[in-house]
N, C-alpha and C. Protein backbone atom coordinates (compact mmCIF):
# COMPACT_ATOMS: atom_id res chain seq x y z
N UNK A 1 0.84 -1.19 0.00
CA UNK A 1 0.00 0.00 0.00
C UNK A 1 0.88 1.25 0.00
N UNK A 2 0.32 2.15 -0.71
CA UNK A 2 0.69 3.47 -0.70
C UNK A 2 0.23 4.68 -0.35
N UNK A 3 0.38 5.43 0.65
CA UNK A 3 -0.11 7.00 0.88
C UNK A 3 -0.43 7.62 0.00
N UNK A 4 -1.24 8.46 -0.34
CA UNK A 4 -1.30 9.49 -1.41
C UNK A 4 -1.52 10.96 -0.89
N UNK A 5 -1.40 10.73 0.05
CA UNK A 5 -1.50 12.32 0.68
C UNK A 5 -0.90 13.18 -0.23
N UNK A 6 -1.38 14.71 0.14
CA UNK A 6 -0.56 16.00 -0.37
C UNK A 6 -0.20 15.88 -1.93
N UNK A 7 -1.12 15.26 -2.63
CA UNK A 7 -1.71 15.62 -4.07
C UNK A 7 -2.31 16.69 -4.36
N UNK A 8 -1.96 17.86 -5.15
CA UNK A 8 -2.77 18.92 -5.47
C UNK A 8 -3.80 18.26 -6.35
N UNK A 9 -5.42 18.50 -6.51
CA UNK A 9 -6.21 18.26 -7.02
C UNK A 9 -6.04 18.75 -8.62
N UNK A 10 -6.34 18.19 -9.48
CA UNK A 10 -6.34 18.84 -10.91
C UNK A 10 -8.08 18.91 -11.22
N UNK A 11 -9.14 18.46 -10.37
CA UNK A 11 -10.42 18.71 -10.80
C UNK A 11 -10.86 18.75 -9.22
N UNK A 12 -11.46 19.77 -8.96
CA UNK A 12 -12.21 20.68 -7.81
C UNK A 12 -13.01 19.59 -6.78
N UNK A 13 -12.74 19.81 -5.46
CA UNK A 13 -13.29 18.56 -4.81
C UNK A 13 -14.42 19.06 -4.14
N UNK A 14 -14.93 20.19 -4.59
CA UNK A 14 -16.38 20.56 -4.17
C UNK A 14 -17.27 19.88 -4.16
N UNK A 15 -17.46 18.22 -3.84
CA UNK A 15 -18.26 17.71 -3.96
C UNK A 15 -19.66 17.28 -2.91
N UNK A 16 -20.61 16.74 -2.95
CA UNK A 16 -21.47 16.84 -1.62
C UNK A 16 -21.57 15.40 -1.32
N UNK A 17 -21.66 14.23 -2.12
CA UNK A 17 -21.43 12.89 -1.40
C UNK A 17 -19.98 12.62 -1.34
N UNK A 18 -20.10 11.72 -0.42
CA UNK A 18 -18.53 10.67 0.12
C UNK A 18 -18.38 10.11 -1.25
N UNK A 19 -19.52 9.22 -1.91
CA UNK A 19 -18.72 9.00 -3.03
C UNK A 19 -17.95 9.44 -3.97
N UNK A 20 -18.76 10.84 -4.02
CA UNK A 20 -18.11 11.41 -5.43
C UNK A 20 -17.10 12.41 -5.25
N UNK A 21 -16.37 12.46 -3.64
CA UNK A 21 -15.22 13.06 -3.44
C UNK A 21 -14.68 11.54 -3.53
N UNK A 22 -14.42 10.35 -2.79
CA UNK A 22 -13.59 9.12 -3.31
C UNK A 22 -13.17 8.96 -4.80
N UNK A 23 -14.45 9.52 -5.88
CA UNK A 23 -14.31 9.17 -6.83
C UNK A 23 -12.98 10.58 -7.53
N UNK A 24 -13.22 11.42 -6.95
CA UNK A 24 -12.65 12.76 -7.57
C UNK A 24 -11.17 12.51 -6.86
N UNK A 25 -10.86 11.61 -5.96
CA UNK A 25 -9.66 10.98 -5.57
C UNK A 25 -8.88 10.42 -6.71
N UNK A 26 -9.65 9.54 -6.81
CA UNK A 26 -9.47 8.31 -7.85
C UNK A 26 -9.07 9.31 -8.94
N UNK A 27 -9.89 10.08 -9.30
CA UNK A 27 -9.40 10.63 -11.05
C UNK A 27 -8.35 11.22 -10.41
N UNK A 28 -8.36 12.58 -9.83
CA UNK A 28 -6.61 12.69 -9.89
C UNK A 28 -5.98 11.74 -9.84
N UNK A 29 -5.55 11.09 -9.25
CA UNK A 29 -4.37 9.75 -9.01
C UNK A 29 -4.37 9.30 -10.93
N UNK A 30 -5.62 8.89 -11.15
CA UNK A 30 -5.20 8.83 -12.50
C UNK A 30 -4.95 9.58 -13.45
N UNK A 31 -5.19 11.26 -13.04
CA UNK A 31 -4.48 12.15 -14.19
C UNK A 31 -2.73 12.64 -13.62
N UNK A 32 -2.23 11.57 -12.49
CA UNK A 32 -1.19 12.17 -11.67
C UNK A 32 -0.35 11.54 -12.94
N UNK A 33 0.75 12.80 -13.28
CA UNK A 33 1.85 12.40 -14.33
C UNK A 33 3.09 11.40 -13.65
N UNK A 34 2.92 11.01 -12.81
CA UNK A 34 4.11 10.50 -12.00
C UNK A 34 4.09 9.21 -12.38
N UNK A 35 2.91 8.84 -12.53
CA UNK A 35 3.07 6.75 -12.92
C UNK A 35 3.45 6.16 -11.81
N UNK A 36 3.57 6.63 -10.51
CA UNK A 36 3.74 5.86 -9.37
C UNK A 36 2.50 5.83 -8.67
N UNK A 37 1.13 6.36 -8.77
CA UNK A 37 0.42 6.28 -7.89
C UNK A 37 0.03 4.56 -7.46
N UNK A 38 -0.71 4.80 -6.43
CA UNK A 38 -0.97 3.32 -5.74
C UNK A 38 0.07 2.52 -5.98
N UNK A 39 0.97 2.44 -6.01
CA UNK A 39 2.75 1.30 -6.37
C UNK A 39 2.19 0.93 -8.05
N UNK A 40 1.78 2.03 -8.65
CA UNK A 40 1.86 1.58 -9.95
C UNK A 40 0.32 0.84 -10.43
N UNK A 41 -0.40 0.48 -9.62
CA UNK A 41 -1.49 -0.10 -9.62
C UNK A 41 -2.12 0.56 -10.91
N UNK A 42 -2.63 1.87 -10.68
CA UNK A 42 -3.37 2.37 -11.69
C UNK A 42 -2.21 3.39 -13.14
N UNK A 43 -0.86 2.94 -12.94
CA UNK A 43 -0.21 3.36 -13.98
C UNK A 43 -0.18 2.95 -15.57
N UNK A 44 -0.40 4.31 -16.51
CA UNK A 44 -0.99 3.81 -17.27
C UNK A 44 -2.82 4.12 -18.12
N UNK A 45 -3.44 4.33 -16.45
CA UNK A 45 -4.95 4.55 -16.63
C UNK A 45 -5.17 6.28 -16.95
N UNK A 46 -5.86 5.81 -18.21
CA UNK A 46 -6.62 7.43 -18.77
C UNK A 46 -7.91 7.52 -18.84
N UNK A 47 -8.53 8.29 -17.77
CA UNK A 47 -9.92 8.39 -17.73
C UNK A 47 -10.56 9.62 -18.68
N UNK A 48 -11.73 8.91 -19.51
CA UNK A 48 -12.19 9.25 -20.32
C UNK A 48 -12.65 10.31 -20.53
N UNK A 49 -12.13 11.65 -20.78
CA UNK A 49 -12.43 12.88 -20.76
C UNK A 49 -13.27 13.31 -22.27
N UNK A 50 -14.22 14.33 -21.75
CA UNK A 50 -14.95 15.34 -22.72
C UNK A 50 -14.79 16.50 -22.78
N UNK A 51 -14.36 17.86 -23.08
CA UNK A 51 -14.08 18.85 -22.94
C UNK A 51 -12.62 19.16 -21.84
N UNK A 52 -12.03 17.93 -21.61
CA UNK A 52 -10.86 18.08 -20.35
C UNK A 52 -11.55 17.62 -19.02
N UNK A 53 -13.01 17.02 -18.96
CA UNK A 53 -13.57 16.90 -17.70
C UNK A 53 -14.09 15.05 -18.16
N UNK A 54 -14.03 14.42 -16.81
CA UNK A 54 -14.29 13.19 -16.76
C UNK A 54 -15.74 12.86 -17.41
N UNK A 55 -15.38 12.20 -18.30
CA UNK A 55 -17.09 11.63 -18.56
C UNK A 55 -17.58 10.22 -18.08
N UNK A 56 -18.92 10.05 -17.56
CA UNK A 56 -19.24 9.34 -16.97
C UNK A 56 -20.51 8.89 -18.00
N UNK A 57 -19.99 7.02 -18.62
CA UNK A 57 -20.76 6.76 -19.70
C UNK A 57 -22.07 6.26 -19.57
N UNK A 58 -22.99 7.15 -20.04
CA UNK A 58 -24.67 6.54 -19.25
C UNK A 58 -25.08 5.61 -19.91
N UNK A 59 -25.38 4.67 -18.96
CA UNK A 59 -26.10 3.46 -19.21
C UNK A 59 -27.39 3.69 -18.40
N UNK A 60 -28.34 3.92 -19.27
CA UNK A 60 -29.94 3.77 -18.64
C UNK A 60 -30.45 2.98 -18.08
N UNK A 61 -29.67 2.14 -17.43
CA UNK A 61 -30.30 0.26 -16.47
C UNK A 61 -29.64 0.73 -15.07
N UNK A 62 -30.66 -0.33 -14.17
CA UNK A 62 -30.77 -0.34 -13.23
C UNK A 62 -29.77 -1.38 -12.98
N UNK A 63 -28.75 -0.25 -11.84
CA UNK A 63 -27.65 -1.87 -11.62
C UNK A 63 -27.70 -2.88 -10.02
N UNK A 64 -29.20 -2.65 -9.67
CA UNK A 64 -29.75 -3.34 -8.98
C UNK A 64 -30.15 -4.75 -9.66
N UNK A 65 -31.55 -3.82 -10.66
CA UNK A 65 -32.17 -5.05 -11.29
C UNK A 65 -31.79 -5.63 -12.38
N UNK A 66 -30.90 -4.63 -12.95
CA UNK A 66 -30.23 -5.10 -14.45
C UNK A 66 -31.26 -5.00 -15.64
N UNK A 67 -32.34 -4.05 -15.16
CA UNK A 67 -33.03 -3.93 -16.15
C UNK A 67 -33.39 -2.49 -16.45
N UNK A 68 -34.01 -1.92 -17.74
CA UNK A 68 -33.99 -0.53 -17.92
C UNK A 68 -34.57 0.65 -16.78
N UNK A 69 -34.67 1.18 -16.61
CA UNK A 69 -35.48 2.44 -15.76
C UNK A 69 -35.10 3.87 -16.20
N UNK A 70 -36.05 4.20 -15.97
CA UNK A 70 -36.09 5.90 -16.34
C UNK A 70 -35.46 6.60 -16.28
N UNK A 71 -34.37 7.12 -15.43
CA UNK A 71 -33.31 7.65 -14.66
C UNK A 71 -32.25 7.08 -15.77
N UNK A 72 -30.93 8.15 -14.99
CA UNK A 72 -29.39 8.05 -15.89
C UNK A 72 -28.87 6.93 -14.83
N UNK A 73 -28.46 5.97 -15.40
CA UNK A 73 -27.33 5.40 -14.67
C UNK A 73 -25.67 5.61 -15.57
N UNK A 74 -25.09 5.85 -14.39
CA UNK A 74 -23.37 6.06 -14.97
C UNK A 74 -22.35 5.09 -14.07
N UNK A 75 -21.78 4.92 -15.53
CA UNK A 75 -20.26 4.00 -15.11
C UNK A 75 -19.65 4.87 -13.83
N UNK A 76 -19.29 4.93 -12.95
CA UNK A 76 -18.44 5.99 -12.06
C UNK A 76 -17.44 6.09 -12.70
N UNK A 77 -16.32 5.82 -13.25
CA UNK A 77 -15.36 6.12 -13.80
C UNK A 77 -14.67 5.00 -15.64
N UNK A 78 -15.08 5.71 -16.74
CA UNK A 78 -14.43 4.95 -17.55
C UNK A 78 -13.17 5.51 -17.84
N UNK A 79 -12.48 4.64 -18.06
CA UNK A 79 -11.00 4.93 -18.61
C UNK A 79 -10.50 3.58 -19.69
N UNK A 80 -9.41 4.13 -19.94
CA UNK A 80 -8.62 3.13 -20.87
C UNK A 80 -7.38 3.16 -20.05
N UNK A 81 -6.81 1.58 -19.86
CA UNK A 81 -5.37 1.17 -19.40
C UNK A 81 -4.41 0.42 -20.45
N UNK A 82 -3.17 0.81 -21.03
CA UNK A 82 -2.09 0.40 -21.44
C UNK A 82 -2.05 1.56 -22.68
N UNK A 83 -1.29 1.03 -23.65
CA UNK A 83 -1.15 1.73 -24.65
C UNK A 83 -0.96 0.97 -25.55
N UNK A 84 -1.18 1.15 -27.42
CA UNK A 84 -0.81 0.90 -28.25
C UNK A 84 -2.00 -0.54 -28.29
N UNK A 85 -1.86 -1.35 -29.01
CA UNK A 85 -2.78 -2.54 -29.14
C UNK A 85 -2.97 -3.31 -27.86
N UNK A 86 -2.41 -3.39 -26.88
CA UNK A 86 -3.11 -3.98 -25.77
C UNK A 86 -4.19 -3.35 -25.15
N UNK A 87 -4.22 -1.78 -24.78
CA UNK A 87 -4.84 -1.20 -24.36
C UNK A 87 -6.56 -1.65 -24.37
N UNK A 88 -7.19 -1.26 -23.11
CA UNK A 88 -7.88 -2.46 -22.51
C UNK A 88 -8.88 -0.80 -21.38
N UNK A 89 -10.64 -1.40 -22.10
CA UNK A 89 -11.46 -0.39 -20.91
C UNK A 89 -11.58 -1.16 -19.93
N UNK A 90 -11.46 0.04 -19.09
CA UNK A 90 -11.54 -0.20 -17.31
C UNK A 90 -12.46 0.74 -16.72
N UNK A 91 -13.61 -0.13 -16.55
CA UNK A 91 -14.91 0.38 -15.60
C UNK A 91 -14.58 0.00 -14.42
N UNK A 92 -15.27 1.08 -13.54
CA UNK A 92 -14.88 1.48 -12.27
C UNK A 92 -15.75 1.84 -11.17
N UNK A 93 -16.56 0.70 -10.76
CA UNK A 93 -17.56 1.12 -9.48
C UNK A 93 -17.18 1.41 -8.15
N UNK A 94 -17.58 2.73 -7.92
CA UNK A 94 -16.99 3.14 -6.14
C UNK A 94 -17.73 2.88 -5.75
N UNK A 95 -17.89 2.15 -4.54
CA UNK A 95 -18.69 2.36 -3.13
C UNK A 95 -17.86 3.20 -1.75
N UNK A 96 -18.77 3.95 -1.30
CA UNK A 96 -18.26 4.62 0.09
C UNK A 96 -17.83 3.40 1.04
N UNK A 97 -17.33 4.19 1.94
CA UNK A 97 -16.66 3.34 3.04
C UNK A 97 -17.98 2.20 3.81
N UNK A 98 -17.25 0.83 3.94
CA UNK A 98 -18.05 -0.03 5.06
C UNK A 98 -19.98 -0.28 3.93
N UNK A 99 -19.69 -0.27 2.87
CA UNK A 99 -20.41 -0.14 1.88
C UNK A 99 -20.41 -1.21 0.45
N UNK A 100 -20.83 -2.10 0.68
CA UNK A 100 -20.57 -2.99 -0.75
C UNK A 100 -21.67 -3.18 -1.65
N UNK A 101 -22.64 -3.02 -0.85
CA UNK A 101 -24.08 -3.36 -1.54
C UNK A 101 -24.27 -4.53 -2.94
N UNK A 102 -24.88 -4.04 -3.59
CA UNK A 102 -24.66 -4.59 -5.30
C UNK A 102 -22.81 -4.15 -6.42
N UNK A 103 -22.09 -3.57 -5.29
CA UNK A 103 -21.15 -3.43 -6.35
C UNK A 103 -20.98 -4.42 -7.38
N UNK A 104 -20.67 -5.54 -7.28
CA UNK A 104 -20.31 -6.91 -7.94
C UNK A 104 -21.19 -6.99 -9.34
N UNK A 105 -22.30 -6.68 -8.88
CA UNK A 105 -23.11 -7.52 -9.62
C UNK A 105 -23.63 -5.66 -10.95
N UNK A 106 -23.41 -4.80 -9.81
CA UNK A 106 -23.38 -3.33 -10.69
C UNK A 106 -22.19 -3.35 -11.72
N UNK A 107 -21.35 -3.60 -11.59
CA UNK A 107 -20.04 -3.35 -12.24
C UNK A 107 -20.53 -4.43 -13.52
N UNK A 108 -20.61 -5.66 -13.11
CA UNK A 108 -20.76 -6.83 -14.26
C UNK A 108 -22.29 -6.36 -15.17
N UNK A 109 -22.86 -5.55 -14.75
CA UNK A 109 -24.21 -5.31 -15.72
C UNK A 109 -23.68 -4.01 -16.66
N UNK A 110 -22.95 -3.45 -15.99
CA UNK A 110 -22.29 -2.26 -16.71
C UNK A 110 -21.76 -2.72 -17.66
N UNK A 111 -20.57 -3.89 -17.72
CA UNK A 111 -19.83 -4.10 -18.45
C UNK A 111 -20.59 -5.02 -19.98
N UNK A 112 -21.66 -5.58 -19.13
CA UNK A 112 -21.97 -6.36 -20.40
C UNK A 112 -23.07 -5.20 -20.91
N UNK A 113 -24.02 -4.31 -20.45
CA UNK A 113 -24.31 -3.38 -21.24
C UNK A 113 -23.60 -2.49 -22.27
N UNK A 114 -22.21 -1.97 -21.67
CA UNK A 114 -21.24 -1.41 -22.62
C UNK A 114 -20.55 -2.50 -23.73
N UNK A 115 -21.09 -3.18 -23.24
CA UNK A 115 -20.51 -4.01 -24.74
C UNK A 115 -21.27 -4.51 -25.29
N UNK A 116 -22.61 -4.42 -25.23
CA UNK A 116 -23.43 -4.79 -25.95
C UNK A 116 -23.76 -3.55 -26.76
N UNK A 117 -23.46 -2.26 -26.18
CA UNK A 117 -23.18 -1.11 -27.14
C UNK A 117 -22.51 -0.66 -28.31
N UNK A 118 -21.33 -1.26 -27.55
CA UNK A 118 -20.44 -1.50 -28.62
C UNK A 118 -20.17 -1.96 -29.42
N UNK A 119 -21.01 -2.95 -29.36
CA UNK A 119 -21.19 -4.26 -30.83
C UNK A 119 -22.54 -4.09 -31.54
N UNK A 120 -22.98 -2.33 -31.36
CA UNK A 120 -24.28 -2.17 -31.72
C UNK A 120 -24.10 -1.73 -33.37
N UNK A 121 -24.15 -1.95 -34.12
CA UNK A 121 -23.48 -2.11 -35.55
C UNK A 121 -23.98 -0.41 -36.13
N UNK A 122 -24.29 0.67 -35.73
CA UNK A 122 -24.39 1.58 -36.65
C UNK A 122 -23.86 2.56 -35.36
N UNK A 123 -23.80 2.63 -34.20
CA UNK A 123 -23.37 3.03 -33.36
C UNK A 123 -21.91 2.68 -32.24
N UNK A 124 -21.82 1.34 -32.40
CA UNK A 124 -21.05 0.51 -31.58
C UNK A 124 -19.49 1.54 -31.85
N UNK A 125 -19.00 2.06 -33.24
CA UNK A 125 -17.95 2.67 -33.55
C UNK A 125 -17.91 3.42 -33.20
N UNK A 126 -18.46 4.27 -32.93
CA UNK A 126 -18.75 5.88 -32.89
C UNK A 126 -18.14 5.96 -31.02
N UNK A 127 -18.96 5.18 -30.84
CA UNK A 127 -18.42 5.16 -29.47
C UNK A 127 -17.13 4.91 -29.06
N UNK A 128 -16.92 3.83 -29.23
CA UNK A 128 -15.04 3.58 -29.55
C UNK A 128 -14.35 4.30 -29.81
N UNK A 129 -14.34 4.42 -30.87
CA UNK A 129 -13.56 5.67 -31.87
C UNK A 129 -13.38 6.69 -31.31
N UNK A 130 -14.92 7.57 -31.15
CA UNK A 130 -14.62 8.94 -30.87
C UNK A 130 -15.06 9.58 -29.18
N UNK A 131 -15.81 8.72 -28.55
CA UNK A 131 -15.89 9.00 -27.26
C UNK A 131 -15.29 8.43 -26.65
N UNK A 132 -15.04 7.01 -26.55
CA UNK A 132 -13.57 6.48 -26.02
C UNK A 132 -12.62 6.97 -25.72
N UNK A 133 -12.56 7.22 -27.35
CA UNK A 133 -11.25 7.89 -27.88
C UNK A 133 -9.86 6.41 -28.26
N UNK A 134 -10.13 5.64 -28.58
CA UNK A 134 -9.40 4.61 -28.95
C UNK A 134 -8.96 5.31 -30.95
N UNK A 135 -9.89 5.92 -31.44
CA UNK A 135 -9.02 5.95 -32.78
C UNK A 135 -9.45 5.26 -33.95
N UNK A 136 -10.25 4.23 -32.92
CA UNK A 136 -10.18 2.92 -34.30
C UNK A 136 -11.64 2.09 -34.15
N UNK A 137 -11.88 1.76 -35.06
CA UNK A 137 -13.58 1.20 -34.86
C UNK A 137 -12.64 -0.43 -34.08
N UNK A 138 -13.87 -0.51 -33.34
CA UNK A 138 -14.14 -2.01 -32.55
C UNK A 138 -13.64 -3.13 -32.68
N UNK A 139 -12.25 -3.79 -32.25
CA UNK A 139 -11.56 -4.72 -32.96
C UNK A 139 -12.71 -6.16 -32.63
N UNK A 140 -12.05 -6.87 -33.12
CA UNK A 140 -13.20 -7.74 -33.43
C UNK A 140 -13.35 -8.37 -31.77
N UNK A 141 -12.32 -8.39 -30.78
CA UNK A 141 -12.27 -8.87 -29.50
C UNK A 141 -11.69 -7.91 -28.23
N UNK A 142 -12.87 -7.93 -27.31
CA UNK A 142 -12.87 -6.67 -26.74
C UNK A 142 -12.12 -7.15 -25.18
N UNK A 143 -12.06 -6.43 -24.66
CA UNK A 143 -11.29 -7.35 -23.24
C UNK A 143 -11.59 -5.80 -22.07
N UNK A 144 -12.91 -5.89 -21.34
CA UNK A 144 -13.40 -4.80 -20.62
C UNK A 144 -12.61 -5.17 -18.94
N UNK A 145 -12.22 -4.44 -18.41
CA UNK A 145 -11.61 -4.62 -16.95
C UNK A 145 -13.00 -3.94 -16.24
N UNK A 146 -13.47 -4.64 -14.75
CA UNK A 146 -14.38 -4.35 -14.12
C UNK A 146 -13.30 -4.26 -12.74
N UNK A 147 -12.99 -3.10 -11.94
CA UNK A 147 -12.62 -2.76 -11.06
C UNK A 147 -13.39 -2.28 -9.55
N UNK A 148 -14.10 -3.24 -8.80
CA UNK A 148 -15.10 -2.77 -7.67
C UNK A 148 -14.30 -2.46 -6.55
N UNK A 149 -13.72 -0.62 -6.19
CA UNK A 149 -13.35 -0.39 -5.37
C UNK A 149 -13.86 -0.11 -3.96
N UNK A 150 -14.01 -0.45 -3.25
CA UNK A 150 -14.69 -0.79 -1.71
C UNK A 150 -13.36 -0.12 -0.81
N UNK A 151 -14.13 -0.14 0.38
CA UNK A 151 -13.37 0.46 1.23
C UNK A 151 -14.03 -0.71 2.48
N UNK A 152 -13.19 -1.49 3.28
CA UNK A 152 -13.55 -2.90 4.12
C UNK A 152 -12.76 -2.50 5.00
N UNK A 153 -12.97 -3.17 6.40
CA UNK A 153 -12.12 -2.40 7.95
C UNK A 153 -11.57 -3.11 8.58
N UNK A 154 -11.93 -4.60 7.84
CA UNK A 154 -11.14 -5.79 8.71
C UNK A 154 -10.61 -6.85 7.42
N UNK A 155 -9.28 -7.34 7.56
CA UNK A 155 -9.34 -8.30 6.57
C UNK A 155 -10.20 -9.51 6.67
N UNK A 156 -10.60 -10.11 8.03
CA UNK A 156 -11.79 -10.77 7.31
C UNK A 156 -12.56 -10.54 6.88
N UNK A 157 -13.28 -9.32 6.87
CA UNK A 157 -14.54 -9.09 5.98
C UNK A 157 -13.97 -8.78 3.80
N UNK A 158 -12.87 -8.67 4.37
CA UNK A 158 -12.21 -8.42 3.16
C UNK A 158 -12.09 -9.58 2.23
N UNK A 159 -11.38 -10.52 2.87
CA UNK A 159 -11.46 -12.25 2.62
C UNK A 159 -12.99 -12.70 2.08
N UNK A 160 -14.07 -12.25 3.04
CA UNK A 160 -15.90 -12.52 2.68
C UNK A 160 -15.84 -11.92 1.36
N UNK A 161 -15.59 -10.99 1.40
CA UNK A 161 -15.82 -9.96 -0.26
C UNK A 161 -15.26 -10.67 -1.22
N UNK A 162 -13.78 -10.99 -0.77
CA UNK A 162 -13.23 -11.56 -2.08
C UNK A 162 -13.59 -13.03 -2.43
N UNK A 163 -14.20 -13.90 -1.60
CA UNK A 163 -14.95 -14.86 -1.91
C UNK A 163 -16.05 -14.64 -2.36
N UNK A 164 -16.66 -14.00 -2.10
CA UNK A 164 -18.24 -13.49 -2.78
C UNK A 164 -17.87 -13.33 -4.17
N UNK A 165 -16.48 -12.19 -4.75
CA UNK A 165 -16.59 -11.96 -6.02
C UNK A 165 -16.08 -13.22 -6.88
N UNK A 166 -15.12 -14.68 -5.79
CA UNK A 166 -15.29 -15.77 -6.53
C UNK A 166 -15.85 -16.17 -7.00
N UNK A 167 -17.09 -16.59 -6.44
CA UNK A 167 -18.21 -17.18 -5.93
C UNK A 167 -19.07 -16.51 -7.71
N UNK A 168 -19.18 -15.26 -7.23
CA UNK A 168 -19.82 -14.34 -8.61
C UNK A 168 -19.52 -15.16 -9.60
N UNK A 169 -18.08 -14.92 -10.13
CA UNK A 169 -17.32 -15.43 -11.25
C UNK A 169 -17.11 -16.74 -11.98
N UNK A 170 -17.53 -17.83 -10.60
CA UNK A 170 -17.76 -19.02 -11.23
C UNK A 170 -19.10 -19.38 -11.53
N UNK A 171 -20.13 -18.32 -11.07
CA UNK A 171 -21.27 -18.81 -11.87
C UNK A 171 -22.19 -17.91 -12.32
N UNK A 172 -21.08 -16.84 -13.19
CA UNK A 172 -21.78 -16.23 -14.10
C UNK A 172 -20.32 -16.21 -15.44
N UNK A 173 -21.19 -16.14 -16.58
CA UNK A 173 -20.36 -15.94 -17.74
C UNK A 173 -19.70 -14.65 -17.34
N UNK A 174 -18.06 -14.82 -17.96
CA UNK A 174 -17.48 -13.34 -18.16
C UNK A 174 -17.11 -13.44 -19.63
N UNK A 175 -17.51 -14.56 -20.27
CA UNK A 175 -17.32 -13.97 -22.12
C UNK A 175 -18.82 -13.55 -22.64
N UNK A 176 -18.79 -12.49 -23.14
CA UNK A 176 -19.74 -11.73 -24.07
C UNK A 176 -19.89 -11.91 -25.83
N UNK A 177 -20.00 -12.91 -26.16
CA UNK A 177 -19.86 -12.89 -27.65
C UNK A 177 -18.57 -13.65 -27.46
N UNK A 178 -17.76 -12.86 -28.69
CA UNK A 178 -16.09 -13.12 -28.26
C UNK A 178 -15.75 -11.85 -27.12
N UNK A 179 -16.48 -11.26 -26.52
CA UNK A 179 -15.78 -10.16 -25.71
C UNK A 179 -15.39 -10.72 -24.01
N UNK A 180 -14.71 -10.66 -23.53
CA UNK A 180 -14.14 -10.82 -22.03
C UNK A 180 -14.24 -10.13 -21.23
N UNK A 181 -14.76 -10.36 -19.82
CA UNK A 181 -14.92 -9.21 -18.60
C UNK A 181 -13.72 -10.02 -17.63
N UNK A 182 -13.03 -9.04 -17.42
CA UNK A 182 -11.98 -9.44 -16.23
C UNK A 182 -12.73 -8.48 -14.82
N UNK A 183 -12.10 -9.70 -13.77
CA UNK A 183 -12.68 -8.44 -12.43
C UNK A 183 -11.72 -8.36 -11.80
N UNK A 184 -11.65 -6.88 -11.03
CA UNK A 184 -10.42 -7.02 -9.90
C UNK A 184 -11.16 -6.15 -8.49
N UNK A 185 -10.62 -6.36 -7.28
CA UNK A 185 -11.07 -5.77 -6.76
C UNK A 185 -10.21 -4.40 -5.93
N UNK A 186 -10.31 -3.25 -5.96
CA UNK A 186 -9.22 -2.19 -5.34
C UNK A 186 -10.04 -1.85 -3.99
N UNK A 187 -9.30 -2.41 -3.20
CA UNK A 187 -9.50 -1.81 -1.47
C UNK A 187 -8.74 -1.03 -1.38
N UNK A 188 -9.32 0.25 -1.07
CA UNK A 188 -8.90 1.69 -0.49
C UNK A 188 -8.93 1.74 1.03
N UNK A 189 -8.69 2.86 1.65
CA UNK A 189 -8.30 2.93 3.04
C UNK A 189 -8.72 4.36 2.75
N UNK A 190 -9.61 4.90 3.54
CA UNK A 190 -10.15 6.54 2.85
C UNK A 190 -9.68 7.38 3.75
N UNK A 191 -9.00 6.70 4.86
CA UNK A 191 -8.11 8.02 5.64
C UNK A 191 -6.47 8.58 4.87
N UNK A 192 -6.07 7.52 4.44
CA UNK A 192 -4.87 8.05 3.90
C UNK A 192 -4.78 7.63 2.27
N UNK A 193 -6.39 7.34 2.14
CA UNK A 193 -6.33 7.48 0.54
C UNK A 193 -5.27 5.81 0.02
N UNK A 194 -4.88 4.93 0.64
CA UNK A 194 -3.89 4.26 0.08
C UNK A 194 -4.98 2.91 -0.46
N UNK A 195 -4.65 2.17 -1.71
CA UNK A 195 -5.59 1.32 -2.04
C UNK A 195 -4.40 -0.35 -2.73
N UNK A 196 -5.11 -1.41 -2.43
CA UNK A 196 -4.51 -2.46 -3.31
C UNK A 196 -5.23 -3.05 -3.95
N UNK A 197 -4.83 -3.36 -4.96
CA UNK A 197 -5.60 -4.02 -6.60
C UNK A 197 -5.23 -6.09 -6.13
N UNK A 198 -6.52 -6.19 -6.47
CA UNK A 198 -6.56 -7.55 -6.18
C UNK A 198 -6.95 -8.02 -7.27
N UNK A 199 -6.96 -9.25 -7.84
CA UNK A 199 -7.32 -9.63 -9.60
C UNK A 199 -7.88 -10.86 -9.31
């Protein structure tokens, strides 16, 4: 684990929920030019900007029920990780501290909604290409990273979580077509901001 203290903010932390200051954490660290944040964990990650400001990709489903509803639902954080032809989206569900609820199962409806977008044949490019920002229409095999960052106070309850997201994984599909959902899980520590990536 790593401290992150005494980061100047590059986007304004005026925010009014716990989440969406955690989350405004998270994006600096990933617009930090240093490539060391979290021991490298998130080095690499470019979150998906519109005008220079984070965009958050709406998916209109409920990531309770997994089914449509009226209301915006948003990815909390999309980005792209690596560079050049590996490069690989990484969706990103926060939960506040002592808080897990549906993450698991939110993150995995996200992912197979966004890719069922993406393979939407008069639109699926457009998205890629130019809101992504990848460059290039939709290679034929997609490989989405699902990252459920939690914040847990004991490692056993931590151990429960990470069996639960076993548990998830062996009995639900993570191939989409030919497309792939990888999961990992990032436990944060929200007093000193320090987090570890679990896969």
């Amino acid at each position: 684990m790593v401290s992150i203290k005494g980061l100047s903010f590059l986007y304004p932390c005026t925010v009014k929920s716990e989440e969406h200051h955690i989350e405004s954490v998270f994006l600096n660290h990933m617009k930090d030019p240093t490539g060391n944040k979290f021991h490298g964990t998130l080095r690499g990650i470019q979150p998906v900007l519109l005008e220079g400001f984070p965009f958050q990709f709406p998916l209109p489903i409920s990531g309770n029920s997994g089914g449509p509803k009226p209301g915006n639902g948003n990815i909390d954080i999309l980005s792209r990780r690596g560079l050049g032809k590996g490069t690989k989206i990484s969706i990103w569900e926060l939960k506040r501290p002592k808080t897990t609820g549906h993450a698991i199962e939110q993150a995995y409806i996200y992912a197979v909604t966004l890719l069922k977008m993406l393979r939407t044949p008069k639109t699926g490019h457009i998205w890629y290409r130019d809101i992504i920002g990848f460059g290039t229409d939709v290679p034929d095999r997609l490989t989405v990273e699902c990252v459920v960052a939690v914040s847990i106070a004991t490692q056993k309850n931590r151990d429960v979580f990470e069996e639960k997201l076993k548990t998830f994984k062996e009995n639900n599909s993570l191939l989409v077509g030919g497309d792939t959902i990888n999961f990992f899980i990032a436990h944060y520590e929200k007093d000193s901001m320090a987090v570890t990536l679990v896969g």
